[in-house]
N, C-alpha and C. Protein backbone atom coordinates (compact mmCIF):
# COMPACT_ATOMS: atom_id res chain seq x y z
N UNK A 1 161.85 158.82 141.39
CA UNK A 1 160.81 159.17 142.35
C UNK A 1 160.12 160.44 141.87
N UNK A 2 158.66 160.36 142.00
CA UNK A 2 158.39 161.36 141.64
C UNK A 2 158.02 162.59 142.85
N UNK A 3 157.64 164.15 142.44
CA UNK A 3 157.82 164.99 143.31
C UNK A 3 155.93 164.83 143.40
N UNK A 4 155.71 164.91 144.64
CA UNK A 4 154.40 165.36 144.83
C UNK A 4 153.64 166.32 144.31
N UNK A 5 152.69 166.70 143.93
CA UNK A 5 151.84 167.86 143.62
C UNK A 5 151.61 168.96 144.55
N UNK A 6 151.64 169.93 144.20
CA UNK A 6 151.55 170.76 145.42
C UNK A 6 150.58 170.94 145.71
N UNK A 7 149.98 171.12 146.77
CA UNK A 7 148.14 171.37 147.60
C UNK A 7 148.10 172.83 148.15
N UNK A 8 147.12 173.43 147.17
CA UNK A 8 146.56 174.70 147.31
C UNK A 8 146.11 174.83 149.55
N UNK A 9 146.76 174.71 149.68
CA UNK A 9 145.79 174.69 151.23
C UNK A 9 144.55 175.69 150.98
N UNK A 10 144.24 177.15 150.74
CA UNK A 10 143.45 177.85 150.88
C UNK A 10 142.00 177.06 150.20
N UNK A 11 141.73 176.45 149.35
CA UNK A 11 140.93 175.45 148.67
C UNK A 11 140.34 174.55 149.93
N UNK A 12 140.94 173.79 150.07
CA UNK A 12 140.35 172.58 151.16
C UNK A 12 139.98 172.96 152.59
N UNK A 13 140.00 174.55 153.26
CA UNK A 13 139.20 174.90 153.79
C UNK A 13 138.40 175.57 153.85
N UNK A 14 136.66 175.32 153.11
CA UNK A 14 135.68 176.32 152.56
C UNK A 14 135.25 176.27 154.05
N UNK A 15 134.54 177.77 153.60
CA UNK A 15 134.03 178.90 155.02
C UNK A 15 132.74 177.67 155.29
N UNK A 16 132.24 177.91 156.52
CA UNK A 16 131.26 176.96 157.07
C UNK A 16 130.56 178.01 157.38
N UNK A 17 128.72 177.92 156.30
CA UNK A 17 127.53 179.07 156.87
C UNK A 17 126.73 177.87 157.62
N UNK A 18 125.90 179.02 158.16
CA UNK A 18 125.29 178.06 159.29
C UNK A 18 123.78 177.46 158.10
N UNK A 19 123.05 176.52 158.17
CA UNK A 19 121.95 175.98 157.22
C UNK A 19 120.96 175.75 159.19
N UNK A 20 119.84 176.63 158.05
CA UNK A 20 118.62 176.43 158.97
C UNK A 20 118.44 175.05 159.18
N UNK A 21 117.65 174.55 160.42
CA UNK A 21 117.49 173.06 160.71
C UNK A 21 116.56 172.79 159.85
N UNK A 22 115.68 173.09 159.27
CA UNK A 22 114.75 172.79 158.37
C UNK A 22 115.13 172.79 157.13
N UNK A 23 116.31 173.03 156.85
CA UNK A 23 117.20 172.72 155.37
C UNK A 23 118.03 171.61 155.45
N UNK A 24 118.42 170.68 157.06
CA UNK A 24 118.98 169.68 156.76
C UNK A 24 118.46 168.54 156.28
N UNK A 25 118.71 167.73 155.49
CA UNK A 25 117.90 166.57 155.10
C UNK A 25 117.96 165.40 156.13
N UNK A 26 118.63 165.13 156.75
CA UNK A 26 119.30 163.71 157.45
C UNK A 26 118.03 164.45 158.62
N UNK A 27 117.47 165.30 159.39
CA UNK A 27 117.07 165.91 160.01
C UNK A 27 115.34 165.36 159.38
N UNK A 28 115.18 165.75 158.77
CA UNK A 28 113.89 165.19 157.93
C UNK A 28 113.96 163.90 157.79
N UNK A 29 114.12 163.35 157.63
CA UNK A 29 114.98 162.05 157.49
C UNK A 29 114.49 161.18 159.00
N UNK A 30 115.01 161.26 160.30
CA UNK A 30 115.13 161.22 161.15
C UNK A 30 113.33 161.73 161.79
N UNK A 31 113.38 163.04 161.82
CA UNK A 31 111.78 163.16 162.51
C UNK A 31 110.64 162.71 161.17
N UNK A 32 110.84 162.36 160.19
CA UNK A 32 109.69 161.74 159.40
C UNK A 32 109.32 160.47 159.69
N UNK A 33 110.62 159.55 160.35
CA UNK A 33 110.83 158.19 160.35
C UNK A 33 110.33 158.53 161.84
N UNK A 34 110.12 159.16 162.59
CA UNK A 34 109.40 159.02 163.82
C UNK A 34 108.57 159.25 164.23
N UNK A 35 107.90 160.29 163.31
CA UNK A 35 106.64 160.77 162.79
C UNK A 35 105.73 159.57 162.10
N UNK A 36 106.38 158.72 161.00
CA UNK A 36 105.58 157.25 160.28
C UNK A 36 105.26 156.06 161.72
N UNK A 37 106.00 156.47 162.57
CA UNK A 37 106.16 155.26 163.50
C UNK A 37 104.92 155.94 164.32
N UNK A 38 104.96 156.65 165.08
CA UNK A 38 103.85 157.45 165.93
C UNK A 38 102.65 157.15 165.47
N UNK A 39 102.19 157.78 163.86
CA UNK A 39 101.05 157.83 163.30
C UNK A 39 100.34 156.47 162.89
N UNK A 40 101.47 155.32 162.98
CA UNK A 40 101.27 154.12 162.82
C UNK A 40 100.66 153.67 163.89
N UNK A 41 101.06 153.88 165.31
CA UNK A 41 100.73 153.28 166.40
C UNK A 41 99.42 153.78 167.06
N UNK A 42 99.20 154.93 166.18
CA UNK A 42 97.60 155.23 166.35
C UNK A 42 96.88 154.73 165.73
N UNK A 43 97.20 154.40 164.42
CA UNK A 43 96.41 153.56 163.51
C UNK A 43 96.11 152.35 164.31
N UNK A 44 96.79 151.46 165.06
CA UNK A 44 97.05 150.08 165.16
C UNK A 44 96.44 150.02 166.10
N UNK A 45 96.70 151.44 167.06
CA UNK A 45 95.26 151.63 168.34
C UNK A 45 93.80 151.21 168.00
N UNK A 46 93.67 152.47 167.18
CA UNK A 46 92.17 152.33 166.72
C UNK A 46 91.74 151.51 166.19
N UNK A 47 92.57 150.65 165.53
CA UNK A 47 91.98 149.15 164.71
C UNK A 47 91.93 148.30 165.71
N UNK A 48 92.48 148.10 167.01
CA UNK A 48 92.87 147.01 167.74
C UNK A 48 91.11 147.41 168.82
N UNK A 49 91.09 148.59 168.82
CA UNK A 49 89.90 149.35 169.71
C UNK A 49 88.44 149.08 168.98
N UNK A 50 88.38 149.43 167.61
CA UNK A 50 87.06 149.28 166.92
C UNK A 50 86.87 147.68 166.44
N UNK A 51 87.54 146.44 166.55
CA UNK A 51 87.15 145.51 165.94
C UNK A 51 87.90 144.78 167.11
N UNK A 52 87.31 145.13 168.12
CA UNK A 52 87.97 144.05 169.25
C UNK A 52 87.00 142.78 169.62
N UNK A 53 87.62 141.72 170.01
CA UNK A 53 87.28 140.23 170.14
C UNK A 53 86.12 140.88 171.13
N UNK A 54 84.82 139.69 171.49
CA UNK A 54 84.04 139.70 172.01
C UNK A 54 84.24 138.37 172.93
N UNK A 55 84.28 138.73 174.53
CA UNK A 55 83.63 138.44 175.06
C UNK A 55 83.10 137.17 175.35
N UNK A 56 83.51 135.61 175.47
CA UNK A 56 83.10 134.22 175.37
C UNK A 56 82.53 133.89 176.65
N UNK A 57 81.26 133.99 177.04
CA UNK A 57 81.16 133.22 178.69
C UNK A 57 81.91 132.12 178.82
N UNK A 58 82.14 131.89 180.22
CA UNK A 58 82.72 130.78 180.75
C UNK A 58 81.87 129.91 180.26
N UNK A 59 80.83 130.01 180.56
CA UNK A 59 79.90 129.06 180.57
C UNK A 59 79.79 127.49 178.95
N UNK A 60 79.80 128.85 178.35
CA UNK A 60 80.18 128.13 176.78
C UNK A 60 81.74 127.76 176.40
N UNK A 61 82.45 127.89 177.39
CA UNK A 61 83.93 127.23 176.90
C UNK A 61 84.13 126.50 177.67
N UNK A 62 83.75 126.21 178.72
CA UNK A 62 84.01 124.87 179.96
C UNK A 62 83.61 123.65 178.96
N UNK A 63 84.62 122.41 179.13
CA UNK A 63 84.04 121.29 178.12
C UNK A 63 83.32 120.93 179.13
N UNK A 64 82.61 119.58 178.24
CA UNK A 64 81.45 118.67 179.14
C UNK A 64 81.98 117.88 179.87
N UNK A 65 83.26 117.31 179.31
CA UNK A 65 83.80 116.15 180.63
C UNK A 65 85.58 116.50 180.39
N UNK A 66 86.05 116.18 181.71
CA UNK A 66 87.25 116.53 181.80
C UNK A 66 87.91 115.73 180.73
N UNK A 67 89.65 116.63 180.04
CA UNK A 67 89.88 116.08 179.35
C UNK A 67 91.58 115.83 179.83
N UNK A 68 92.30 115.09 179.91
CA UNK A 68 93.47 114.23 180.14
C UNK A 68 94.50 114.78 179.57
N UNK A 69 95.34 116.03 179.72
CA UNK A 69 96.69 116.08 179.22
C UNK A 69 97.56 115.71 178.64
N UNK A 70 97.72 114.50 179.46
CA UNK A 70 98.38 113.23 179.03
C UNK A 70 98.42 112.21 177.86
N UNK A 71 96.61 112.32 177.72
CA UNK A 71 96.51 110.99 176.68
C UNK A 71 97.10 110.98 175.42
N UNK A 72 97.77 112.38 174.50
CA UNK A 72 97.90 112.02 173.19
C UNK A 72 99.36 111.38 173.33
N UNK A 73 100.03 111.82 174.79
CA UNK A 73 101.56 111.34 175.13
C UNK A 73 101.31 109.68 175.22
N UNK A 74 100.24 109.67 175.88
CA UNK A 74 100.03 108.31 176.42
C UNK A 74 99.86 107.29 174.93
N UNK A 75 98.81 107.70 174.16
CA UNK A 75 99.05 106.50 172.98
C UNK A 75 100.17 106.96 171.86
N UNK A 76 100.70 107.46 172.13
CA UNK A 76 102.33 108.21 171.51
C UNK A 76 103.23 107.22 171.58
N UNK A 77 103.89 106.89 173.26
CA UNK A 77 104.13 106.14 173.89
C UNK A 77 104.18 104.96 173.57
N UNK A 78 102.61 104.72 173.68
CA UNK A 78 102.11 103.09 173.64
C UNK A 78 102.08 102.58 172.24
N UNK A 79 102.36 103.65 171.25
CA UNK A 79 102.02 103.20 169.81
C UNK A 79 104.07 102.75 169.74
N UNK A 80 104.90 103.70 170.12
CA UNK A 80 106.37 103.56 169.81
C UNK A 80 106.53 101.97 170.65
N UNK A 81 106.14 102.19 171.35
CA UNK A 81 106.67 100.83 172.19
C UNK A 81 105.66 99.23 171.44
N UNK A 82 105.14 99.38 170.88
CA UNK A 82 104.71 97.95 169.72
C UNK A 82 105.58 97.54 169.28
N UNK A 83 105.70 96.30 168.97
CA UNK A 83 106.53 95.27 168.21
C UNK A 83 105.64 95.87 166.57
N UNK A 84 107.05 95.88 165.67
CA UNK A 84 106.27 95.72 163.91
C UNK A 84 105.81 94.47 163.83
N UNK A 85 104.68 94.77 162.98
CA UNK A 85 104.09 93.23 162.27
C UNK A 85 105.03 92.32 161.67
C-alpha cells in the first residue's frame, strides 16, 4: 500500500481580493446578451412600424358570390366513395 502524499494545506487556500464588477467577464457576458436582445427589439419595432401592411377595404375583399366551406370536403368525399374503373 502506498502512503499518500502529503498536502501543503497553506497552498489550497489563496487570499480572496475583491475584482471590480466591471472586471468580471461572466457579468459582461450576461448584460451584453441582454443588451443584443433589447437593441434587437427596437430594431424589429421600427421595421415592423416603417414598412407596415396597408390597409385593404372591405369593399375589395368581399367575394362576388358566396362561397361553400364544405365543397372541397364534399367532392373529396364523393371522389373516395367511386367504384375503380
Amino acid at each position: 500500500m502506498q502512503t499518500p502524499l502529503p498536502i501543503d494545506r497553506g497552498s489550497l487556500l489563496l487570499p480572496v481580493t475583491p475584482v471590480p464588477w466591471w472586471r468580471v467577464g461572466v457579468m459582461w457576458l450576461v448584460v451584453g446578451g441582454l443588451g443584443v436582445v433589447v437593441i434587437a427589439s427596437f430594431m424589429l419595432l421600427a421595421t415592423a412600424l416603417r414598412h407596415a401592411d396597408t390597409v385593404v377595404p372591405y369593399a375589395v375583399v368581399r367575394p362576388a358570390a358566396p362561397i361553400t366551406p364544405s365543397a372541397p370536403a364534399m367532392q373529396a368525399r364523393n371522389h373516395a366513395a367511386t367504384p375503380a374503373p
